[in-house]
Protein backbone atom coordinates (compact mmCIF):
# COMPACT_ATOMS: atom_id res chain seq x y z
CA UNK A 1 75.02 -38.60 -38.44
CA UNK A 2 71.75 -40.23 -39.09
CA UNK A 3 68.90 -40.95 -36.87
CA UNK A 4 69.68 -44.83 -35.73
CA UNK A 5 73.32 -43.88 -35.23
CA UNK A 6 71.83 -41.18 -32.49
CA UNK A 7 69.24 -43.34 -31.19
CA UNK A 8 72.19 -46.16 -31.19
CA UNK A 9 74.40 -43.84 -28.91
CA UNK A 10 71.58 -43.09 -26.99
CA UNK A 11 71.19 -46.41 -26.26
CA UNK A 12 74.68 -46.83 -24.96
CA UNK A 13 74.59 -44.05 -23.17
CA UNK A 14 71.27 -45.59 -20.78
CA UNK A 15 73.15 -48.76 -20.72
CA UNK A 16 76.22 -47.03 -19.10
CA UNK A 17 74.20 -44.78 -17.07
CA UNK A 18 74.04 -44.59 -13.05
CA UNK A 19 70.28 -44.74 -12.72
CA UNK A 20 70.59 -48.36 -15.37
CA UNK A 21 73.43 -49.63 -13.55
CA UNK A 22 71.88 -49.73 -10.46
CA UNK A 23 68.69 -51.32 -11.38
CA UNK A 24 70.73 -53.71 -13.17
CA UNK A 25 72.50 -54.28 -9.76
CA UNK A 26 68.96 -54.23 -7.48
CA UNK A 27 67.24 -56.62 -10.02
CA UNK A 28 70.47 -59.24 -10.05
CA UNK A 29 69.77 -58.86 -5.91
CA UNK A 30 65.94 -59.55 -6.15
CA UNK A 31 66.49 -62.59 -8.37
CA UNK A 32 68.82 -64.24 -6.19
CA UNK A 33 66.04 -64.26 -3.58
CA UNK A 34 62.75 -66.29 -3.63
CA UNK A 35 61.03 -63.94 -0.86
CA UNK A 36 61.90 -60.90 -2.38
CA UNK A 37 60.88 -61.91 -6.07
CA UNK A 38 57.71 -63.22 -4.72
CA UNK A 39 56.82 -60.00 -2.66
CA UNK A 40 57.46 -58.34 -6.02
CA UNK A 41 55.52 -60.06 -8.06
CA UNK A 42 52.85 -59.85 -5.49
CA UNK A 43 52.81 -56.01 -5.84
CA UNK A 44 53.44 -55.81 -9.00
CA UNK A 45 49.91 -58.04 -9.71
CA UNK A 46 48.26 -56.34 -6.90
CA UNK A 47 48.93 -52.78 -8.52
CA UNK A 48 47.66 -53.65 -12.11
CA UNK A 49 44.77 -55.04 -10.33
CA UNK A 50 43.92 -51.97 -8.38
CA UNK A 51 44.78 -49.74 -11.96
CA UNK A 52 42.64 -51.91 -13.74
CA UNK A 53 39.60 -51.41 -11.46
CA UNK A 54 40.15 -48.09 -11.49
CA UNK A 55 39.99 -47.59 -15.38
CA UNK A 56 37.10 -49.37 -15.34
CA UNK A 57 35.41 -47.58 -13.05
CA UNK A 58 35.16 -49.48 -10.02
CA UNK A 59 36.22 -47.94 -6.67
CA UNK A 60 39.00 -50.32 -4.39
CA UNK A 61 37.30 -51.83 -1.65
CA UNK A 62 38.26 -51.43 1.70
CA UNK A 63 40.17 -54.70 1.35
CA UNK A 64 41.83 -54.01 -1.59
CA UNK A 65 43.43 -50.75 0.58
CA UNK A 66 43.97 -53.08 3.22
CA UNK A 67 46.14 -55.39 0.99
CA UNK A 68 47.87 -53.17 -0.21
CA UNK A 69 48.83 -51.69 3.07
CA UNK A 70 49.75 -54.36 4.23
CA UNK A 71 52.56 -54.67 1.24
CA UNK A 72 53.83 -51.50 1.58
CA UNK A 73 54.88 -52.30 4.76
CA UNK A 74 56.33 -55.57 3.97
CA UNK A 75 58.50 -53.78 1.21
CA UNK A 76 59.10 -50.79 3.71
CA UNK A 77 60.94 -53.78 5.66
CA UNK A 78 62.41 -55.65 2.70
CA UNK A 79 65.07 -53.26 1.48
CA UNK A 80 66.17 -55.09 -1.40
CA UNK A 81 62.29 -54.53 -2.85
CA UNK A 82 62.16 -51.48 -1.82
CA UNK A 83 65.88 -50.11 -3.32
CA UNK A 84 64.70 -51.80 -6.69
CA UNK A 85 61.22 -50.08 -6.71
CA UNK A 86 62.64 -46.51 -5.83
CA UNK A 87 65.47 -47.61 -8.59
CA UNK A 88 63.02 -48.57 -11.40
CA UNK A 89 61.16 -45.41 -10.55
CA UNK A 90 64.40 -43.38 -11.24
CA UNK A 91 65.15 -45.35 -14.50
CA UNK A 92 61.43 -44.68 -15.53
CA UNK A 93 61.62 -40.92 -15.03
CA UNK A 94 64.62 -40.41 -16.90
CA UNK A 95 63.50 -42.49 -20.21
CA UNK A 96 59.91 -40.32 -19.33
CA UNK A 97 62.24 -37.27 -19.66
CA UNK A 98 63.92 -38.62 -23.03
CA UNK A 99 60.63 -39.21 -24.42
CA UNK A 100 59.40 -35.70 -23.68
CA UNK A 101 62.79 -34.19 -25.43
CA UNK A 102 62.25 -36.27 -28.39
CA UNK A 103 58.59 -35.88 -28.83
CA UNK A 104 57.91 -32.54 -27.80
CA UNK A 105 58.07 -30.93 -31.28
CA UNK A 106 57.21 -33.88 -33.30
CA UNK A 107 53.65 -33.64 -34.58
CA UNK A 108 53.10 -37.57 -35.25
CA UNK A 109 48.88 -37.96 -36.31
CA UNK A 110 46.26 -35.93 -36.48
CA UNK A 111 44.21 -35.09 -34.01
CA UNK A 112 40.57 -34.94 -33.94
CA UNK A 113 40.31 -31.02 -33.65
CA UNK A 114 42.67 -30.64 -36.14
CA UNK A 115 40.24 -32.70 -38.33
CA UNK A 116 37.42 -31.33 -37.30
CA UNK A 117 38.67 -27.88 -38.47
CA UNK A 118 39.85 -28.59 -41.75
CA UNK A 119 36.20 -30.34 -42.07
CA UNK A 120 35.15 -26.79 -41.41
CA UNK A 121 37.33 -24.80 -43.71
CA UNK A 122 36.20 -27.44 -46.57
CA UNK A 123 32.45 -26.94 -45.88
CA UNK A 124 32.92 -23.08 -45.34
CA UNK A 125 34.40 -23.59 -48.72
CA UNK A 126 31.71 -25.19 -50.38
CA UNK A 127 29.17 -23.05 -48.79
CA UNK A 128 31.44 -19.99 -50.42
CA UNK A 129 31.11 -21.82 -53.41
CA UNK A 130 27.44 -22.56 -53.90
CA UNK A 131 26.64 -19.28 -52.67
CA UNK A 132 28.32 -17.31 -55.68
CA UNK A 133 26.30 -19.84 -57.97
């Protein structure tokens, strides 16, 4: 069986699965409902702007911890927000856990200490070289 006929049943098989089916199910519920999708959106743009900071360095203000507080327990009230959060996290770990299978003894690259050795062994070489000159 080749590779895309794997990855192909693969696919089927996270289609049909528990953890898609019910985010499939949460989402459809979120959608239906303008209060829910906005509270979503709200922390969904409120969390890359807190990540973003932090890769860049800056440290969340006392605000920023405030507002997002202040979400949490909005969603900790909305369950339908909540349910699809905790179900998106689920569906994330498992295709985290796929991706760890699959790539764990795949050597895809090269990394810089590999480089940087090889560099090594070519000038140890050359030095081995010119020396018997």
């Amino acid at each position: 069986m080749s590779v895309e006929a794997i990855a192909r049943r693969l696919k089927k098989k996270l289609k049909n699965s528990q953890e898609y089916q019910n985010y499939l199910e949460l989402r459809e519920k979120i959608m239906e409902k303008e209060g829910s999708k906005k509270m979503l959106l709200d922390y969904q743009n409120l969390m890359m702007k807190m990540q973003t900071k932090r890769m860049s360095g800056e440290e969340l203000t006392e605000a920023d911890k405030d507002k997002l507080q202040n979400l949490q327990n909005f969603i900790e009230i909305n369950n339908n927000v909540k349910k699809y959060l905790e179900a998106e996290y689920a569906l994330s770990q498992m295709i985290n856990k796929i991706q760890k299978i699959i790539f764990s003894d795949i050597k895809v690259g090269i990394s810089e200490s590999e480089l940087k050795h090889k560099q090594k062994q070519e000038n140890d070489s050359e030095s081995e070289v010119k020396s018997e000159s």
